[in-house]
Protein backbone atom coordinates (compact mmCIF):
# COMPACT_ATOMS: atom_id res chain seq x y z
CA UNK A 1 -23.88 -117.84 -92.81
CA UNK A 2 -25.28 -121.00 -93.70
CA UNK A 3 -26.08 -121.40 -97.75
CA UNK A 4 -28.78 -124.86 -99.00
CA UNK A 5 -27.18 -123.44 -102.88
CA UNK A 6 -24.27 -125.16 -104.11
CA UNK A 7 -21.38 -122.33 -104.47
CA UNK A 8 -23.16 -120.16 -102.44
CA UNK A 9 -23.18 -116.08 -103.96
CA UNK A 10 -20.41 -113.74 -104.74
CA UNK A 11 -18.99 -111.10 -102.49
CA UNK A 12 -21.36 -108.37 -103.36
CA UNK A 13 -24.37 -110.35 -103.64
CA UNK A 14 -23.48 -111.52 -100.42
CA UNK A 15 -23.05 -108.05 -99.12
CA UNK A 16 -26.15 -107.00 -100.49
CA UNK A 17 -28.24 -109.71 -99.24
CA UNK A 18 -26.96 -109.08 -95.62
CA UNK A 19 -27.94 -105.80 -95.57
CA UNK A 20 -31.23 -106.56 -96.77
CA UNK A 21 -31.79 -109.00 -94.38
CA UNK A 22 -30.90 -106.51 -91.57
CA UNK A 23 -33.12 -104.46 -92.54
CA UNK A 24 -35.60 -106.85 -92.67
CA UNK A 25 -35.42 -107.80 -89.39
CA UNK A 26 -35.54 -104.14 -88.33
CA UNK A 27 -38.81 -103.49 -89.70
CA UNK A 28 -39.72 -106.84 -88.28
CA UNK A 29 -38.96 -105.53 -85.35
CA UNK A 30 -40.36 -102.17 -85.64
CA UNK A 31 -44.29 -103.79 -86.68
CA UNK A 32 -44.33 -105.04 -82.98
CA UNK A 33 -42.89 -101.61 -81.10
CA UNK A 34 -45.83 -99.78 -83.01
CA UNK A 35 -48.15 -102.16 -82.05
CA UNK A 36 -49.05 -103.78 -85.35
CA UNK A 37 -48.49 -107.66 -84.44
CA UNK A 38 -48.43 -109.40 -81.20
CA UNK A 39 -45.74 -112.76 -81.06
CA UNK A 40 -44.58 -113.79 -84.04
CA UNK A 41 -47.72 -112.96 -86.23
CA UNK A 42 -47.49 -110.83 -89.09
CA UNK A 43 -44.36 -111.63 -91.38
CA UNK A 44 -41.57 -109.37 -93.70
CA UNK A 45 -39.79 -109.91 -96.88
CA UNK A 46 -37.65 -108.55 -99.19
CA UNK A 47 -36.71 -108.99 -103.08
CA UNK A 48 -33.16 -108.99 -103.73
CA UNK A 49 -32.59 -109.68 -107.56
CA UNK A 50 -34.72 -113.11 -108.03
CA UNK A 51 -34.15 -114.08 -104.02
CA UNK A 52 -36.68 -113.26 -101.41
CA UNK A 53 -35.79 -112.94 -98.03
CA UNK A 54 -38.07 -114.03 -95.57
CA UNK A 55 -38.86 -113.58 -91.62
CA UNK A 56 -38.62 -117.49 -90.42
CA UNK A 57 -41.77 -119.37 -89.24
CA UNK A 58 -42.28 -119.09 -85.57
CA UNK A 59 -39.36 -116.85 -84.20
CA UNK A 60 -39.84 -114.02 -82.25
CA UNK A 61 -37.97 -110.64 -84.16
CA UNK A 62 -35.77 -109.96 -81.63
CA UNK A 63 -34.10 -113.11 -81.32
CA UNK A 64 -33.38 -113.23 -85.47
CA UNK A 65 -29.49 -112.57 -85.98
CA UNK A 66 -27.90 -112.24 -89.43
CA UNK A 67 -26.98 -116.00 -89.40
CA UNK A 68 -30.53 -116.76 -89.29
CA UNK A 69 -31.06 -115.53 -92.64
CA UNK A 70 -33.83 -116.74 -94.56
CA UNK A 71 -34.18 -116.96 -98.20
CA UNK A 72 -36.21 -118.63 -101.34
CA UNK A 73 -36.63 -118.45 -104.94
CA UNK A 74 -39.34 -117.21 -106.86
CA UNK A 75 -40.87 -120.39 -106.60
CA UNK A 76 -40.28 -120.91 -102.96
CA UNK A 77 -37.65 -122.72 -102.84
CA UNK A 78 -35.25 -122.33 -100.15
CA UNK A 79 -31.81 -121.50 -101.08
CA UNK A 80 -30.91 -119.58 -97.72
CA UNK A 81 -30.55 -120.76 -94.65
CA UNK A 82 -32.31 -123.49 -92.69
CA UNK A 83 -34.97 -122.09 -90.78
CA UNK A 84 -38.67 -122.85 -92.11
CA UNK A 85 -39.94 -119.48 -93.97
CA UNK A 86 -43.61 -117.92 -92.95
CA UNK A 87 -46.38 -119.85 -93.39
CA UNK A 88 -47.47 -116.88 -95.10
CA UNK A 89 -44.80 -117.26 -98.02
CA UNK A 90 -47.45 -118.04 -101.04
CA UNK A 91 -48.89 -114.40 -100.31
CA UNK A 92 -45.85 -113.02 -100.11
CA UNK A 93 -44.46 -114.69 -103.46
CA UNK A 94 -48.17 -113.87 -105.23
CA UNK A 95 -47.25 -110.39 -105.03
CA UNK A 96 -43.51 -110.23 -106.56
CA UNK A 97 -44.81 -112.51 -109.03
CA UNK A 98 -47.78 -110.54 -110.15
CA UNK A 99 -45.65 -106.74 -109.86
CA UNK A 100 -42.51 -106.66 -111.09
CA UNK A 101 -41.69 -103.67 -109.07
CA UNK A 102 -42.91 -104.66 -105.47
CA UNK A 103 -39.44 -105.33 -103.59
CA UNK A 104 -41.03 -105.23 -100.28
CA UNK A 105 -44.07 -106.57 -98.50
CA UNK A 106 -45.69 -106.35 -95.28
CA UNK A 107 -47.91 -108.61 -93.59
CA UNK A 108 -49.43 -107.33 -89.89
CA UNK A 109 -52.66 -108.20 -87.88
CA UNK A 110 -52.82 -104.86 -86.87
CA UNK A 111 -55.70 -104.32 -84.60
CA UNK A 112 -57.79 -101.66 -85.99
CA UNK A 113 -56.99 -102.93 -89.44
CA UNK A 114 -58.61 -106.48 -88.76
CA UNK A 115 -61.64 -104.90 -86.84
CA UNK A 116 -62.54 -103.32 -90.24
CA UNK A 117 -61.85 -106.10 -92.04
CA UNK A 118 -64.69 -107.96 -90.02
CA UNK A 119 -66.87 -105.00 -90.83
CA UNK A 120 -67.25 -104.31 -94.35
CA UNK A 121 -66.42 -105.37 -97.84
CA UNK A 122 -63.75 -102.18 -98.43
CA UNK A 123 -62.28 -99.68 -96.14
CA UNK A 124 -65.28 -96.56 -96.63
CA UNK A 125 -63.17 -93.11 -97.95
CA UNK A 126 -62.70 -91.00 -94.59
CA UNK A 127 -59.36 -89.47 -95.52
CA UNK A 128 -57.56 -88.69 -98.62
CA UNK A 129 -54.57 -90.75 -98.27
CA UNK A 130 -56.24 -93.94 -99.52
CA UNK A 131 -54.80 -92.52 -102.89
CA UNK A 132 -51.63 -93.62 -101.73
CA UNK A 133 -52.61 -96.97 -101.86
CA UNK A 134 -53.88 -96.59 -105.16
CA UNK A 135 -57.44 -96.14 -103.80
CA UNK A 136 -60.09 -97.00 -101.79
CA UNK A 137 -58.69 -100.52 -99.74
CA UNK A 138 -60.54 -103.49 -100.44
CA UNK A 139 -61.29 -106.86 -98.40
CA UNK A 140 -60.10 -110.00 -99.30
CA UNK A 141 -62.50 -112.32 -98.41
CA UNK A 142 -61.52 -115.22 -95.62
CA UNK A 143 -59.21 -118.13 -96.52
CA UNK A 144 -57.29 -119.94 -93.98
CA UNK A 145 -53.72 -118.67 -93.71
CA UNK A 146 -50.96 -120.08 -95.47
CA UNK A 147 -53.07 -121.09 -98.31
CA UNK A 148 -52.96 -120.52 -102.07
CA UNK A 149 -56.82 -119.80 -101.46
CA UNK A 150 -55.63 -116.66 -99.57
CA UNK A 151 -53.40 -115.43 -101.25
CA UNK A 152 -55.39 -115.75 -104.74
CA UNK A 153 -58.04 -113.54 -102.48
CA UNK A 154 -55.63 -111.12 -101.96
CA UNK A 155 -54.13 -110.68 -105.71
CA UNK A 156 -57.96 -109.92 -106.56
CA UNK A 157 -58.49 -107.52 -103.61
CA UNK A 158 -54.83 -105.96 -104.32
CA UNK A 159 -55.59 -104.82 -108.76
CA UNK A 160 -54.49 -101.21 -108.82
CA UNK A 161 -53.88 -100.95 -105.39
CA UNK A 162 -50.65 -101.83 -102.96
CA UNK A 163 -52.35 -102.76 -99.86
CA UNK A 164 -55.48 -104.41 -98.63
CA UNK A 165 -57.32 -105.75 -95.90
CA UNK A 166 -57.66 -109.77 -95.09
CA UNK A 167 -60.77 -110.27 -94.01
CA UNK A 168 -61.00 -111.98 -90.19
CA UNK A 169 -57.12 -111.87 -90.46
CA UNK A 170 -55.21 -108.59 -90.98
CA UNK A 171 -53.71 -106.31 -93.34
CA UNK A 172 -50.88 -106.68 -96.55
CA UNK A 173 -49.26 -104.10 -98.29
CA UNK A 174 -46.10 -103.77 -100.51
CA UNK A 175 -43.61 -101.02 -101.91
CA UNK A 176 -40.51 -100.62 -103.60
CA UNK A 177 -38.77 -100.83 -100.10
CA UNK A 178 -39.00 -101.99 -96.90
CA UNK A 179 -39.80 -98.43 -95.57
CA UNK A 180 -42.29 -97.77 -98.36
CA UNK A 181 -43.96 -100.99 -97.43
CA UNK A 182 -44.23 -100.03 -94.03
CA UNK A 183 -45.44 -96.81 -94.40
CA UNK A 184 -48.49 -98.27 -96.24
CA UNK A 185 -49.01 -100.26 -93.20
CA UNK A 186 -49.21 -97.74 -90.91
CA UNK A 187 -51.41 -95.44 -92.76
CA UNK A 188 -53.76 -98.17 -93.37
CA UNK A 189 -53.82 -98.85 -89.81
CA UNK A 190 -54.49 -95.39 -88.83
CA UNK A 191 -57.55 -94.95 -91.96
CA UNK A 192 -59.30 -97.81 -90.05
CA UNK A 193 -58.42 -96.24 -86.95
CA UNK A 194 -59.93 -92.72 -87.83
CA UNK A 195 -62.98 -95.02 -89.34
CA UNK A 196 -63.61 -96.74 -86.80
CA UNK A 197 -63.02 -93.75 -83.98
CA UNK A 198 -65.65 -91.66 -86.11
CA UNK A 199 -68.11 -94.01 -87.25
CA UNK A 200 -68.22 -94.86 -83.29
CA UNK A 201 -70.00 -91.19 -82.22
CA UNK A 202 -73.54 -91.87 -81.10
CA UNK A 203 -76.37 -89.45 -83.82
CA UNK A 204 -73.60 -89.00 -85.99
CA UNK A 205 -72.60 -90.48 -89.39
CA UNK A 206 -69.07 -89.97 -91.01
CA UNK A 207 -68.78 -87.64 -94.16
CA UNK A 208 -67.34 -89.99 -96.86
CA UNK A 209 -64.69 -88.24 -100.11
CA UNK A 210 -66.38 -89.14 -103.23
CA UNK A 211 -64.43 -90.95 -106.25
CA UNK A 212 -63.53 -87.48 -107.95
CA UNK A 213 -62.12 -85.54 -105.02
CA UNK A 214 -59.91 -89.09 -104.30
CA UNK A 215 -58.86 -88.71 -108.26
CA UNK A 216 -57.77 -85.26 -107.63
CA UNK A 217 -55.25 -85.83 -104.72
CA UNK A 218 -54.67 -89.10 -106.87
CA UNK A 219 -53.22 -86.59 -109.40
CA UNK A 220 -51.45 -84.04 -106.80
CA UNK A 221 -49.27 -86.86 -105.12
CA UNK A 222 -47.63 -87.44 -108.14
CA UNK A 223 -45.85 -84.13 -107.39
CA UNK A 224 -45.61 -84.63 -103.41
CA UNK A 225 -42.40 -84.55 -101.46
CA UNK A 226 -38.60 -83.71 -102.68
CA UNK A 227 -38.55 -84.54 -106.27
CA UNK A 228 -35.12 -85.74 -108.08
């Protein structure tokens, strides 16, 4: 494993990081088996302590092995490895710098996603689970990719929420994992999906939820799933 930081990290760090970064690159992988990037689009990372790790610029997923680890600092840096990070690494460092919790972030041009994204200013309310995201989705509006511009447009689009759209571009959500992260992702994709799929039906106009029935499954999903 190749280190650019002088004395490199402990044992356990370096444990840690290892495992991250496998993980990494298997939900790298797993964005292009469910059909959410095409090629190398679309990027992963992952906060460990004040390192994120980073899918590389230009290399397909399945050809990433743990020596190709890819790493910067907060303020993107390189301190890991020697392949170039994503283009995309100002959006992805926007977000662990403006939430303290986010440890994960996912960046995908899924199809269905993006086709809303040309649409409309915010993903309309046609299911429930936009609570999960903290509400309704938003669009940030266009900025080339790779640019502070962008990813400014996204910190706006993403107050109170964990994922958004990228208008003429693609979707970005984080978590406090890699499989939260993902998650969001997928359910994002499949809101746009269902919007799209409905809005599509000749005579017939989608029923919308309105702002109080999204605050009251807002308030049950506190309580959802196995609790500690």
């Amino acid at each position: 494993m190749t280190y650019s930081r002088v004395g490199g990290v402990g044992a356990d760090g370096e444990r840690a990081r290892e495992a991250a970064w496998e993980a990494l690159v298997a939900t790298a992988r797993r964005t292009v088996a469910d059909g959410l990037v095409v090629g190398t689009s679309g990027n992963v990372s992952v906060r460990v302590d004040d390192t994120v790790l980073v899918t590389p610029s230009g290399v397909p997923y399945d050809r990433l092995a743990l020596d190709d680890i890819t790493g910067v600092d907060l303020d993107g840096r390189q301190v890991l490895g020697t392949l170039v990070p994503t283009s995309e690494l100002p959006m992805h460092l926007a977000v662990y710098r403006a939430d303290g919790d986010a440890r994960a972030v996912v960046h995908t041009h899924a199809v269905h996603a993006t086709a809303v994204s040309i649409l409309v200013p915010e993903l309309p309310l046609v299911h429930y689970m936009a609570a999960a995201l903290g509400g309704p989705v938003r669009v940030a509006p266009y900025a080339a990719y790779g640019t502070d511009e962008l990813a400014r447009n996204m910190l706006a689009a993403l107050a109170d929420r964990t994922g958004c759209l990228l208008q003429n571009h693609g979707t970005i959500t984080y978590g406090a994992s890699l499989d939260q992260a993902f998650d969001r992702t997928a359910q994002l994709e499949w809101m746009c999906r269902l919007w799209l799929t409905a809005s599509s039906v000749p005579g017939h106009t989608p029923s919308l939820l309105t702002k109080p029935q999204l605050t009251e499954v807002t308030e049950r999903l506190r309580g959802y799933g196995q609790q500690p």
